[in-house]
Protein backbone atom coordinates (compact mmCIF):
# COMPACT_ATOMS: atom_id res chain seq x y z
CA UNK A 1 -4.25 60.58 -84.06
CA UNK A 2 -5.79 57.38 -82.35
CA UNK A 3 -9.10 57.16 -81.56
CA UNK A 4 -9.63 56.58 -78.40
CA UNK A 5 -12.54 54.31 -78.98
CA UNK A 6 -9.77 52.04 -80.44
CA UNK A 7 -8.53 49.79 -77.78
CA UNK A 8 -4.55 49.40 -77.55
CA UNK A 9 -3.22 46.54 -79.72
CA UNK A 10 -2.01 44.77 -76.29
CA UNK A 11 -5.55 45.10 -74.92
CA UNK A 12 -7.27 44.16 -78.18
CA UNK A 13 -5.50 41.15 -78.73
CA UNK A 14 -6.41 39.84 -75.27
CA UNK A 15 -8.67 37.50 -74.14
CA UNK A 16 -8.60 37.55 -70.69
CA UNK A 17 -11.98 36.59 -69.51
CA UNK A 18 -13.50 35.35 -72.37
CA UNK A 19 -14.87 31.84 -73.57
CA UNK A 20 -13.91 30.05 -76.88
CA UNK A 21 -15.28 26.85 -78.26
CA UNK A 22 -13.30 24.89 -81.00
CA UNK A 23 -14.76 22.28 -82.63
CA UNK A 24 -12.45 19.52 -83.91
CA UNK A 25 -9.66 19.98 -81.31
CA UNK A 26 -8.49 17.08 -80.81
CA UNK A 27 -5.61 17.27 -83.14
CA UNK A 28 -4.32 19.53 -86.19
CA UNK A 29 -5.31 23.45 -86.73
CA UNK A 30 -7.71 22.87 -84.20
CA UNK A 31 -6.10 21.59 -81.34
CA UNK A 32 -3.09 24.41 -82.51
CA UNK A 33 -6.17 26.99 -82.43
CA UNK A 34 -7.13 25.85 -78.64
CA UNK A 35 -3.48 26.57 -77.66
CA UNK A 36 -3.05 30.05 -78.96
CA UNK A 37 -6.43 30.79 -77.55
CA UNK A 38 -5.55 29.87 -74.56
CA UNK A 39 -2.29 31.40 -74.50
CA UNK A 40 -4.40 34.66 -74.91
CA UNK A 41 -6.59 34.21 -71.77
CA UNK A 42 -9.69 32.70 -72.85
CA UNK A 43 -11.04 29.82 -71.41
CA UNK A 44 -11.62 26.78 -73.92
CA UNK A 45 -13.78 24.30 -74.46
CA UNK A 46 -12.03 21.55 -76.90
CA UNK A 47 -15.22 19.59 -78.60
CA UNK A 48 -14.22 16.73 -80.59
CA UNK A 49 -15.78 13.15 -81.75
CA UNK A 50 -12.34 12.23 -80.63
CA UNK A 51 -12.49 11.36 -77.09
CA UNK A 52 -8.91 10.21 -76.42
CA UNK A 53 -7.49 13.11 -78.23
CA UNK A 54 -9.87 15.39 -76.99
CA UNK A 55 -8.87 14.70 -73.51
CA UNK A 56 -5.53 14.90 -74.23
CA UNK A 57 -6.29 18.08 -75.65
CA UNK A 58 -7.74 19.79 -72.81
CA UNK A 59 -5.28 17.86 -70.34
CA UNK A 60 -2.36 19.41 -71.92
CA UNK A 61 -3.79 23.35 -71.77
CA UNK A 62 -4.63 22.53 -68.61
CA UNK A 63 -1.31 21.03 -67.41
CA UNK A 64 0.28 24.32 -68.95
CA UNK A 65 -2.00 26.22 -67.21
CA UNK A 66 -4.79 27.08 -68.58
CA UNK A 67 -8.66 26.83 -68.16
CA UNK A 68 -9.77 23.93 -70.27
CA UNK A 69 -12.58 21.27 -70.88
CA UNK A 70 -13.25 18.74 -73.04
CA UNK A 71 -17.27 17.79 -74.27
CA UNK A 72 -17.85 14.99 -76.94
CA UNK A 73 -20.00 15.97 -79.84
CA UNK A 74 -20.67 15.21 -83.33
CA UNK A 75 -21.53 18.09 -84.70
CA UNK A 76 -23.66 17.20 -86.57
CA UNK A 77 -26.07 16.14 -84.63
CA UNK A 78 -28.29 18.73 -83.92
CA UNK A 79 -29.22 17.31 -80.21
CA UNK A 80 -25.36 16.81 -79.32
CA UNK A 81 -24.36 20.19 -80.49
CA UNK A 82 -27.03 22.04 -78.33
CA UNK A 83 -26.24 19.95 -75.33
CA UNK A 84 -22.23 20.81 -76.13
CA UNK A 85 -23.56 24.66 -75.98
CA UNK A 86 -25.66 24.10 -72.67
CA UNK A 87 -23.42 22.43 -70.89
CA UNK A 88 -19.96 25.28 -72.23
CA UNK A 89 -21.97 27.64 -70.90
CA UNK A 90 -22.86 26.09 -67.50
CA UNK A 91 -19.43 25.24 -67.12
CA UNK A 92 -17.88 28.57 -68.00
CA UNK A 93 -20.73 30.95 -67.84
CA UNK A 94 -20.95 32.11 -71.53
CA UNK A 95 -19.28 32.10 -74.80
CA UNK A 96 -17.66 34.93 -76.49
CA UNK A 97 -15.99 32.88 -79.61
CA UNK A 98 -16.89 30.09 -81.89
CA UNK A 99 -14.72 28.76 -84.01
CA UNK A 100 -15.98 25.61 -86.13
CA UNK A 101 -13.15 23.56 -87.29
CA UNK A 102 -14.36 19.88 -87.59
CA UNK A 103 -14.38 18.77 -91.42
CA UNK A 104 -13.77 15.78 -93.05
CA UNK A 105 -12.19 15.42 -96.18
CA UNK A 106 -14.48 12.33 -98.05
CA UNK A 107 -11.29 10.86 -99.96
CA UNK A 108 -10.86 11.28 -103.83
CA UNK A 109 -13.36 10.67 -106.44
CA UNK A 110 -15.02 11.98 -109.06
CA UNK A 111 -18.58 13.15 -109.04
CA UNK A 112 -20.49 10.51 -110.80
CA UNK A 113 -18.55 7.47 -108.95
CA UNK A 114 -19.21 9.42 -105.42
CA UNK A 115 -21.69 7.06 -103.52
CA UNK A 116 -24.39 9.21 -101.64
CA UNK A 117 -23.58 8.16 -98.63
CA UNK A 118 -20.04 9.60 -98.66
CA UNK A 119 -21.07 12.89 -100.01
CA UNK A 120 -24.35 13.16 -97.22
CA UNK A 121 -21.42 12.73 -94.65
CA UNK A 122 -19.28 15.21 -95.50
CA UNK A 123 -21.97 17.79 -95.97
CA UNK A 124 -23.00 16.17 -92.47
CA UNK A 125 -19.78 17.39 -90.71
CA UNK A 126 -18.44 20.62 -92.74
CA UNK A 127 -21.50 22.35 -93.83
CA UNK A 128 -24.21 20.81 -91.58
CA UNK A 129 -21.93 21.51 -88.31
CA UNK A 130 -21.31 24.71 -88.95
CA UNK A 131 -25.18 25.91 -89.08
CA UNK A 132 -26.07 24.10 -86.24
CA UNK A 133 -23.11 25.10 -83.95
CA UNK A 134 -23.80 28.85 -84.54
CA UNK A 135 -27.16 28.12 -84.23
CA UNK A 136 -26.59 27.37 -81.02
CA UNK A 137 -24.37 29.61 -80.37
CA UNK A 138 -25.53 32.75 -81.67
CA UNK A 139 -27.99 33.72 -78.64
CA UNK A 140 -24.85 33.82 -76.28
CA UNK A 141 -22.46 35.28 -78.99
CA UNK A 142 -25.79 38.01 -79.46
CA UNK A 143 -25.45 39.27 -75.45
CA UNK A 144 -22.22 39.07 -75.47
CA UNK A 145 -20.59 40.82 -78.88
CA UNK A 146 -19.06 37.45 -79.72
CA UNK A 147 -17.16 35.89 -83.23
CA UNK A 148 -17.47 33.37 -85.22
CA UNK A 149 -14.50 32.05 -87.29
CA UNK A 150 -15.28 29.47 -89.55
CA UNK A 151 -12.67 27.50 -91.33
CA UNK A 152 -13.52 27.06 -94.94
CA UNK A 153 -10.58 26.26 -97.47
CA UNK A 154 -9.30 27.40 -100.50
CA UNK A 155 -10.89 24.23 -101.94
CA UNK A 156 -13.74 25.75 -101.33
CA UNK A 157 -12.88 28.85 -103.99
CA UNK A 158 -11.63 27.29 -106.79
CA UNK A 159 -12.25 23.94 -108.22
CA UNK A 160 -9.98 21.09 -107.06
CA UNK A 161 -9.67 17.49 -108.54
CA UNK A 162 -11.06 14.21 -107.00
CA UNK A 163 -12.45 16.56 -104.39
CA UNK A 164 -16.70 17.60 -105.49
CA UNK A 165 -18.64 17.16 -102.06
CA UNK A 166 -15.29 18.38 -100.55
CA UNK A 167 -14.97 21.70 -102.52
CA UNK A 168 -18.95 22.22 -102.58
CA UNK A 169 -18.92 21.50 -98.38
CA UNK A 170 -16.69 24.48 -97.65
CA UNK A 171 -17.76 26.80 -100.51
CA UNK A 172 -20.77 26.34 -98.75
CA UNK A 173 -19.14 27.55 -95.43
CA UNK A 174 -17.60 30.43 -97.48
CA UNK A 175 -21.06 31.71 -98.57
CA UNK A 176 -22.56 30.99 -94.93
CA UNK A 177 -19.61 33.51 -93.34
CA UNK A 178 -21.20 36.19 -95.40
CA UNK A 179 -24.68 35.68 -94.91
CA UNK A 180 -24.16 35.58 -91.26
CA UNK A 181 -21.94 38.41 -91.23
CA UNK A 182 -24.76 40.62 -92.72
CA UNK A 183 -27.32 39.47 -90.22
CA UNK A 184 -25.15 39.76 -87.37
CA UNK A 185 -23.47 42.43 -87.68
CA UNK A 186 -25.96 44.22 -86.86
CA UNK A 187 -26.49 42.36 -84.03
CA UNK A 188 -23.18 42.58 -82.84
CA UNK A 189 -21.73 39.65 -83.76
CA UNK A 190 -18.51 39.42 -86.27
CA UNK A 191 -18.39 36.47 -89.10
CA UNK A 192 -15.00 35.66 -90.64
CA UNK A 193 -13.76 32.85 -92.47
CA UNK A 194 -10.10 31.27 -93.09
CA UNK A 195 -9.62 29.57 -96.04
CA UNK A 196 -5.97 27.58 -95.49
CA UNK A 197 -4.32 25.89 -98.00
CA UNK A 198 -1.56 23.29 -98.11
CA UNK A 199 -1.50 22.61 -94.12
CA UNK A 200 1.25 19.77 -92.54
CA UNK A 201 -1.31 17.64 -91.12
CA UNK A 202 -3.32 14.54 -91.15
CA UNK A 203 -7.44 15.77 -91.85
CA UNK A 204 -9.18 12.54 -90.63
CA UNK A 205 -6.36 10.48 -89.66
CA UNK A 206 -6.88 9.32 -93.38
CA UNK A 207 -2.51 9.01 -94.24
CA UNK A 208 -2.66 6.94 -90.24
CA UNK A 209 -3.90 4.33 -91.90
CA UNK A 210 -1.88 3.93 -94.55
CA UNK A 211 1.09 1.92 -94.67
CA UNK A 212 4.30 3.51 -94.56
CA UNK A 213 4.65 3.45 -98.35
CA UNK A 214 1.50 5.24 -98.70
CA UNK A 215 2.07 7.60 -96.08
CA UNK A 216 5.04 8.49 -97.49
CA UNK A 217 3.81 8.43 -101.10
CA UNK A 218 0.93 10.73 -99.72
CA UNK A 219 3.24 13.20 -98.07
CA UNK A 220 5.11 13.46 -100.97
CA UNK A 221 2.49 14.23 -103.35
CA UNK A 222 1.26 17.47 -100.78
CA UNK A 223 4.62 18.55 -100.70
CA UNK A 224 5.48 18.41 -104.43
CA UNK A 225 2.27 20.28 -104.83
CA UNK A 226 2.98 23.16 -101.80
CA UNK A 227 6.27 23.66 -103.34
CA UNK A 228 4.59 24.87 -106.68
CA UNK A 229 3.16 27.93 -105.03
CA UNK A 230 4.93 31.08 -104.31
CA UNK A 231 5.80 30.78 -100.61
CA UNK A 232 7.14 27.13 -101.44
CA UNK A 233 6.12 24.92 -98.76
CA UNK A 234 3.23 23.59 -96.67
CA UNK A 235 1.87 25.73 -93.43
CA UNK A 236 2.34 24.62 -90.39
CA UNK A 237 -0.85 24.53 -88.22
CA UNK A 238 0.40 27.53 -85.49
CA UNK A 239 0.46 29.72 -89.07
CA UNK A 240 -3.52 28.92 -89.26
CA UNK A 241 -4.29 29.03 -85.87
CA UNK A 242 -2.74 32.60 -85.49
CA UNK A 243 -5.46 33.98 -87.93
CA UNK A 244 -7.99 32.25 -86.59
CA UNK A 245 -7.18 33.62 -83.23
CA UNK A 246 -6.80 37.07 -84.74
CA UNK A 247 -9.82 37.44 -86.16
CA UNK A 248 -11.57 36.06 -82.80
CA UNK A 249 -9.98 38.96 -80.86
CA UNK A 250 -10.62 42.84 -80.81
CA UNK A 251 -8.05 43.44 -83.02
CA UNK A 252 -9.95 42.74 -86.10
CA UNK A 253 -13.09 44.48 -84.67
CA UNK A 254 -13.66 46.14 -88.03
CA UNK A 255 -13.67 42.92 -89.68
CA UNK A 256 -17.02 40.61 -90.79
CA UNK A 257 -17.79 38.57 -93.76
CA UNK A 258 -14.13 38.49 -94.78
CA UNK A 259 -12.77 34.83 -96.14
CA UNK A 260 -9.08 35.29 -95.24
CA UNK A 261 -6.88 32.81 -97.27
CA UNK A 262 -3.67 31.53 -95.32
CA UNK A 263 -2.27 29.62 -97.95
CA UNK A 264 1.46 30.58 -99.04
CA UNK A 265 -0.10 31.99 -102.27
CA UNK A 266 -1.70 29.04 -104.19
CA UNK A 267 -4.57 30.85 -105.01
CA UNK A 268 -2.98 34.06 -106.33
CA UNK A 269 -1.42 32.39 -109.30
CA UNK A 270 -1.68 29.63 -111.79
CA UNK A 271 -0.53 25.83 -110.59
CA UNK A 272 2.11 25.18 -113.24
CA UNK A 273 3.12 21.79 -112.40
């Protein structure tokens, strides 16, 4: 028998009324994870360091129509981020979901011919923004019975070549989703992380600025690798965003400190290529 505690799965998966923050919106799984928020009611606040695409962002959920804004921010800048936070919430009146996207990927390189300045910046971006945006964020998420999703990857649960302030940056952001979740919970706030794997975009804009031998060289090298694991092919970002947004909504309200791979299977078996 259902409990009738348990909201229906039409009204759980609703967000009608609520406020969502993305961070890194601008293009890839987070600009997909603004849409399908916003296709379930909430009002969103796109927050890139991309202004142009940020803009664009918000123009488009708006010219669909939905409720959207766009606020600059580096998140990791501890000043920026709490001014994003003030100003979401004067604008909308509160936030009910966080979801911090923004990473950076640092290139390829091994660990002793990784300049500091390289590794400071990722930890800058995918660990460092993180902490301060649910810093932030946490008072509102508190009075409200908010979520956090953070996006991790499943770089950042098993080792990866060329890839040691990457893979350390969102381990990090796995072990951060639990913490939180345990001192939150309580508190009535739900953690959860998604760990995606091989995803058809462009992190950073890095293959842009390649030339069209190298973007295609690069392209080819993701999708040799994506067709080694068991679902055979790279994710498109809707796939991603579709977690993200579940675990955001009432749905998963029995769910905190879970790390949720969405990753066709690559880290359920050996890579034999």
């Amino acid at each position: 028998m259902t409990d009738q505690r348990i909201p229906a799965l039409a009204s759980a998966v609703s967000l009608e009324g609520q406020v969502a923050l993305v961070t890194g919106a601008s293009s890839g799984i987070g600009q997909a994870t603004a849409a399908v928020l916003a296709g379930a009611g909430a009002r969103v606040v796109v927050a890139d360091v991309n202004v142009d695409g940020g803009e664009a962002t918000a123009q488009a959920l708006r010219d669909r129509g939905d409720e959207a804004i766009f606020l600059a921010c580096d998140v990791a800048d501890g000043a920026q981020v709490q001014a994003m936070m003030e100003e979401a919430v004067a604008r909308f009146g509160g936030l009910d979901i966080l979801v911090n996207n923004a990473g950076i990927s640092g290139g390829a390189s091994l660990l002793h011919e990784l300049d500091l300045e390289t590794w400071d910046q990722v930890m800058a971006v995918n660990l460092r923004g993180p902490f301060l945006c649910a810093k932030y964020a946490l008072p509102q998420l508190m009075a409200r019975g908010g979520a956090i999703v953070n996006v991790a990857s499943t770089y950042g649960l098993v080792g990866a070549p060329g890839a040691p302030a990457y893979c350390a940056s969102k381990g990090g952001v796995v072990a951060l989703t639990r913490q939180l979740a345990v001192d939150y919970g309580p508190r009535g706030v739900r953690v959860n992380a998604v760990c995606p794997g091989y995803v058809d975009t462009d992190m950073g804009g890095g293959r842009a600025r390649l030339g069209p031998e190298g973007q295609a060289a690069a392209i080819a090298r993701r999708e040799t690798a994506a067709a080694r694991q068991p679902l055979g092919r790279q994710a498109h970002v809707d796939e991603v965003a579709r977690v993200i947004v579940f675990l955001a909504t009432g749905a998963a309200s029995f769910m905190t400190g879970s790390i949720v791979t969405v990753d066709g299977g690559c880290t359920t078996t050996f890579n034999h290529g």
